[in-house]
Protein backbone atom coordinates (compact mmCIF):
# COMPACT_ATOMS: atom_id res chain seq x y z
CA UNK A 1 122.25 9.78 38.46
CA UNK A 2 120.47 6.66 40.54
CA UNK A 3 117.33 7.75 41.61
CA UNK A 4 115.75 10.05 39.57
CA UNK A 5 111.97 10.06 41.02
CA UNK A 6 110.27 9.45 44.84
CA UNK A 7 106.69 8.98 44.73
CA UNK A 8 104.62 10.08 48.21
CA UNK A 9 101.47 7.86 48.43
CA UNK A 10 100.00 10.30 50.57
CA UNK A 11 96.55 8.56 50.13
CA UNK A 12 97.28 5.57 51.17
CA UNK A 13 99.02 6.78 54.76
CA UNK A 14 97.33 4.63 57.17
CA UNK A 15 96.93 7.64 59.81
CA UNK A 16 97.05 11.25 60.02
CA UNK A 17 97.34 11.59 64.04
CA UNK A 18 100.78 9.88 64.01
CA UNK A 19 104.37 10.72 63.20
CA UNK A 20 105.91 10.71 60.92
CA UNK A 21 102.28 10.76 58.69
CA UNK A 22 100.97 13.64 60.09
CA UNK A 23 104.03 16.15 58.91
CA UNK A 24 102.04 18.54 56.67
CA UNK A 25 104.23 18.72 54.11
CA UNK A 26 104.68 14.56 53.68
CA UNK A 27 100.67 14.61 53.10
CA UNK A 28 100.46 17.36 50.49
CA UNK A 29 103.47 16.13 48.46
CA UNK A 30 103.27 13.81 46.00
CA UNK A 31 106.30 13.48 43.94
CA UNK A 32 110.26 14.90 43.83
CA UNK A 33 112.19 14.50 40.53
CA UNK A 34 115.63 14.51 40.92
CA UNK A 35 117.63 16.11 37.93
CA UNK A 36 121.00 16.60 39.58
CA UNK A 37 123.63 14.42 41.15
CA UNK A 38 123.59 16.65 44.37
CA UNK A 39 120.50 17.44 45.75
CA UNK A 40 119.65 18.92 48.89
CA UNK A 41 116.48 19.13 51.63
CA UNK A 42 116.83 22.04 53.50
CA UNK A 43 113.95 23.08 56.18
CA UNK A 44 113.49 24.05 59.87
CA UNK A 45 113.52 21.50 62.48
CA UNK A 46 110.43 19.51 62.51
CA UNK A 47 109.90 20.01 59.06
CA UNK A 48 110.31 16.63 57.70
CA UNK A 49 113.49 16.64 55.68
CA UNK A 50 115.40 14.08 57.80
CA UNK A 51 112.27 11.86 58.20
CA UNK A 52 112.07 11.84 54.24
CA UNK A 53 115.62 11.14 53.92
CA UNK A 54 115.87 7.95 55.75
CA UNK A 55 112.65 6.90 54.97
CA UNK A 56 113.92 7.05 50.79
CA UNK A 57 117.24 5.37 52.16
CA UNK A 58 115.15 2.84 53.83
CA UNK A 59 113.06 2.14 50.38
CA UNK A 60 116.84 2.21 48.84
CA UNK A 61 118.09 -0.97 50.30
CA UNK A 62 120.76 1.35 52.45
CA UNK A 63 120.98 0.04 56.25
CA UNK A 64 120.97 2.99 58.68
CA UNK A 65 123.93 2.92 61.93
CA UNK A 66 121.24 3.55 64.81
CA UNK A 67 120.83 3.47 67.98
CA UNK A 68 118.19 1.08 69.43
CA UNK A 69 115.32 3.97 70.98
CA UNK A 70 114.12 1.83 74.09
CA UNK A 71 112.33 4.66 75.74
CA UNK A 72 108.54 4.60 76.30
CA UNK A 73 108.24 7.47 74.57
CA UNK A 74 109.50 5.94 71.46
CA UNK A 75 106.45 3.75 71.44
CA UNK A 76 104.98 4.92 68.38
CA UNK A 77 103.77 1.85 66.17
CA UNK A 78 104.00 3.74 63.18
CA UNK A 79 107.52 5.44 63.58
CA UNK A 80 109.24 3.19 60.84
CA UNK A 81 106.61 2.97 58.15
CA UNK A 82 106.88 5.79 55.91
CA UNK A 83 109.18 3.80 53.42
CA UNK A 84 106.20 1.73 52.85
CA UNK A 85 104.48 4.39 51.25
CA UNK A 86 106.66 5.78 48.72
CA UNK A 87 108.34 4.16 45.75
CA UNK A 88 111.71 5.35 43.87
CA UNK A 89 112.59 4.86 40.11
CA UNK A 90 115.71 4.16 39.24
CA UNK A 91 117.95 5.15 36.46
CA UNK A 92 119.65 2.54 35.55
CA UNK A 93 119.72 -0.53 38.27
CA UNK A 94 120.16 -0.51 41.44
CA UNK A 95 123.63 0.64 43.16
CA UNK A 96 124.41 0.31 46.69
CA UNK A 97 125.11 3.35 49.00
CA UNK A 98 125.32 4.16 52.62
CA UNK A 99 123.17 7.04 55.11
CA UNK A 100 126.08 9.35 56.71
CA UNK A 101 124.51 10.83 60.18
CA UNK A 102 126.32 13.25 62.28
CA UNK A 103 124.03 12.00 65.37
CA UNK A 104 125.58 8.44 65.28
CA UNK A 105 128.60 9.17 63.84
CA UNK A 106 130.70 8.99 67.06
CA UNK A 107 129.06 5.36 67.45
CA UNK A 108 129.90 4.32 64.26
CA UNK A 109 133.55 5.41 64.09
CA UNK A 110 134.47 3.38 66.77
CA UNK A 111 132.88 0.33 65.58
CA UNK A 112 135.28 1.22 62.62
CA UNK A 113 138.34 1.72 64.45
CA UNK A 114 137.41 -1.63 66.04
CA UNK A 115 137.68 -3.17 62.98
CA UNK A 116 140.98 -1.53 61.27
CA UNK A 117 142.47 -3.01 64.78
CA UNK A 118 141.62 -6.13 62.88
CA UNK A 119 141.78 -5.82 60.23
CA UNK A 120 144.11 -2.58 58.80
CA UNK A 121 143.41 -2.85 55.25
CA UNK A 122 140.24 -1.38 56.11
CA UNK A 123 141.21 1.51 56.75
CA UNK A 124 141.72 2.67 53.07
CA UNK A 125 138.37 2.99 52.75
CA UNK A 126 137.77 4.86 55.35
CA UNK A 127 140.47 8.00 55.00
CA UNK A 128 143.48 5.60 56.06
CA UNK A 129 143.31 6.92 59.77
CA UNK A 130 142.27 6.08 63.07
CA UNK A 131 138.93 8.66 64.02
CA UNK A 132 139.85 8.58 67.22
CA UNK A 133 142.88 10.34 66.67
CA UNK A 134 141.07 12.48 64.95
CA UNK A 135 138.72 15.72 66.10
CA UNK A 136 135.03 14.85 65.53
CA UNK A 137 135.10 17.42 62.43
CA UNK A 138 138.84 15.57 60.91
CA UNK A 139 136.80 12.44 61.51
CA UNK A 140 133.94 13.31 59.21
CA UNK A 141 136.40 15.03 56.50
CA UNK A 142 138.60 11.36 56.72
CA UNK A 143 135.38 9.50 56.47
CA UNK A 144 133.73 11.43 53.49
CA UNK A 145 137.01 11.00 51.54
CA UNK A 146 137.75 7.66 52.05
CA UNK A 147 133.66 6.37 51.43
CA UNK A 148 132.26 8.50 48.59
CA UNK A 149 135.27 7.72 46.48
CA UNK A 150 133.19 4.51 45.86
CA UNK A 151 130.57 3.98 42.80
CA UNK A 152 127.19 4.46 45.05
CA UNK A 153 124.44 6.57 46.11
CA UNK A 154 124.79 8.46 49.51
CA UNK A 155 122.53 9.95 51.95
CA UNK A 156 123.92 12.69 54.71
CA UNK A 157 122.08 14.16 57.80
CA UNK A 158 123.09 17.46 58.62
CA UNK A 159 126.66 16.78 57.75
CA UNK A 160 127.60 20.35 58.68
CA UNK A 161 126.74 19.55 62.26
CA UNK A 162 130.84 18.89 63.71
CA UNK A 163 132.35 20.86 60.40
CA UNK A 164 133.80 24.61 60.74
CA UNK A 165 132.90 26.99 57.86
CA UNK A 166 136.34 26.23 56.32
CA UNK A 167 135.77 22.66 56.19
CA UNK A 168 132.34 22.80 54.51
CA UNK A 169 134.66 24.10 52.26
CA UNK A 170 136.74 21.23 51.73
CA UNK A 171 133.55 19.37 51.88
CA UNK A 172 132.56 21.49 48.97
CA UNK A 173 135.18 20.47 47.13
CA UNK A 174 134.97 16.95 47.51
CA UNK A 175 131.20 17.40 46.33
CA UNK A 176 132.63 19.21 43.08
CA UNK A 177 135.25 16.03 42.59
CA UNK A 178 132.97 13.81 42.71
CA UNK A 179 130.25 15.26 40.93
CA UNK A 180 133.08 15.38 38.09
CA UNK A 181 133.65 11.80 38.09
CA UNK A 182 129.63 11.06 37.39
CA UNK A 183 130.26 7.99 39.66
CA UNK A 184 128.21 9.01 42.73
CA UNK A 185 125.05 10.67 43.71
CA UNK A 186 123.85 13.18 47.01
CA UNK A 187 121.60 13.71 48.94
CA UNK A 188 121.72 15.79 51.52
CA UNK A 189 119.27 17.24 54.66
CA UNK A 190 121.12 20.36 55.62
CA UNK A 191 120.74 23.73 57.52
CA UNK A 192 124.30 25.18 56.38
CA UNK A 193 124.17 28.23 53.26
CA UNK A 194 127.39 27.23 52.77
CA UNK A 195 126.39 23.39 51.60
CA UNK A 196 123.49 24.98 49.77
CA UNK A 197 125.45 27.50 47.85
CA UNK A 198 126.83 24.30 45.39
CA UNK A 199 126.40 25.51 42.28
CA UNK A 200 124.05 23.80 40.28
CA UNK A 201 122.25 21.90 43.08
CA UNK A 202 118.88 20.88 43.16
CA UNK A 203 117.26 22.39 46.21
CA UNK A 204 114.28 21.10 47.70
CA UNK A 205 112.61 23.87 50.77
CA UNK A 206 110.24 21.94 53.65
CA UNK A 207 109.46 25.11 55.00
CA UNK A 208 105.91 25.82 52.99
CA UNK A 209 103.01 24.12 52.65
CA UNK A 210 104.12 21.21 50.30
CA UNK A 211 108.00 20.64 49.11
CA UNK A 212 109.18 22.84 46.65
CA UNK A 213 112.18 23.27 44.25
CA UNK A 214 113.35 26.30 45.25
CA UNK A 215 116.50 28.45 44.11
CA UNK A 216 119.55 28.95 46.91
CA UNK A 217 118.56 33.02 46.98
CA UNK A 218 114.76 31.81 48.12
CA UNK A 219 115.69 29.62 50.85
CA UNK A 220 114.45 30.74 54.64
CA UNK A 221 118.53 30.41 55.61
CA UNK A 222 119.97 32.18 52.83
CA UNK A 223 117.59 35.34 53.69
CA UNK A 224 117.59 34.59 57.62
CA UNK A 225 122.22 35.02 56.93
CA UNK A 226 121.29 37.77 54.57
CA UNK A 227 119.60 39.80 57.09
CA UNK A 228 122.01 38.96 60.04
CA UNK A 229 125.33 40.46 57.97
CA UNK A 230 123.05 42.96 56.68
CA UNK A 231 122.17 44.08 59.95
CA UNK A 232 125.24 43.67 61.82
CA UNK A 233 127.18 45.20 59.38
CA UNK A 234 125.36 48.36 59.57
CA UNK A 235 125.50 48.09 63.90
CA UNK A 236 129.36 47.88 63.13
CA UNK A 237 129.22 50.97 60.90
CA UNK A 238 127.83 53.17 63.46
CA UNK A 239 129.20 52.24 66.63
């Protein structure tokens, strides 16, 4: 464990008419305390999670891969400031780390095959192949084994988003072998039950009025898959 605590100045937010300070749950939350190595944020689209995510990556020291947003619509003074109003405790000194998002990922796997051209020893850390010979999904899957191998704490987007069922799987297991090694901590905005169903992750739901620590059985996406296989099982049975 890095971080164990994220404090939410809510009080302080210099706006409420803005994004990202006028997501409801980011201005009735206060505090998260993190007690596991993998944690996840799990919550419908708009909900905050991903906002909170980079924003505690930002107050981490971890550089984000991003696109520049030159559209007019983008104009929005305050878009970048929510870092500035929350503070994280570490455990034991800072460590560095890296922010994994399946949105820029294409982007930044080819500024890394640019640079194993270059410089081939760099692939090693980095699955020890060429992404673009690669699927997008074998590209994630090369680049999660080669990275999180190292000491460090690591934030993922939606890492689900380019990864069948069986390779959240895999990804699964590379969670469990590194949460054995105590060398590296998660955490993780996801929609996939599959990623949630780690055993022994912390789970943190955006989908109420403030964020809660929730078990995997109460989250909206383990009841919304419940209810689908529920329901199509029993259309199956009686056609």
């Amino acid at each position: 464990m890095y971080v164990t605590d994220v404090k939410l100045y809510n009080k302080n937010y210099p706006t409420d008419s803005y994004y990202p300070f006028n997501i409801p749950v980011l201005r009735a939350t206060s505090r998260l305390k993190f007690r596991t190595p993998i944690v996840f944020f799990v919550g419908e689209n708009g909900s905050g999670k991903s906002t909170l995510l980079e924003a505690i990556t930002k107050k981490c020291g971890v550089q984000s891969w991003d696109k520049p947003k030159r559209h007019i619509a983008h104009n929005n003074p305050y878009e970048g400031r929510l870092a500035d109003f929350i503070e994280v405790a570490w455990a034991n000194g800072y460590v560095p780390g890296s922010l994994f998002k399946a949105e820029t990922f294409y982007e930044l796997a080819d500024f890394l095959d640019d640079v194993a051209m270059c410089d081939p020893g760099r692939l090693q850390y980095h699955g020890g192949k060429i992404f673009n010979t690669l699927s997008h999904g074998e590209g994630m899957l090369s680049y999660f084994n080669g990275r999180y191998h190292l000491k460090g704490l690591y934030f993922l987007d939606e890492p689900e988003a380019a990864l069948s069922p069986t390779s959240q799987l895999k990804f699964l297991d590379l969670l469990q072998r590194l949460d054995a090694s105590g060398h590296a901590q998660f955490i993780v905005a996801t929609h996939s039950p599959i990623l949630l169903a780690y055993p022994n992750a912390q789970i943190f739901s955006f989908d109420g009025d403030r964020i809660e620590e929730v078990s995997y059985e109460e989250t909206t996406h383990y009841k919304v898959y419940k209810q689908f296989f529920a329901e199509h099982s029993i259309v199956k049975s009686t056609s």
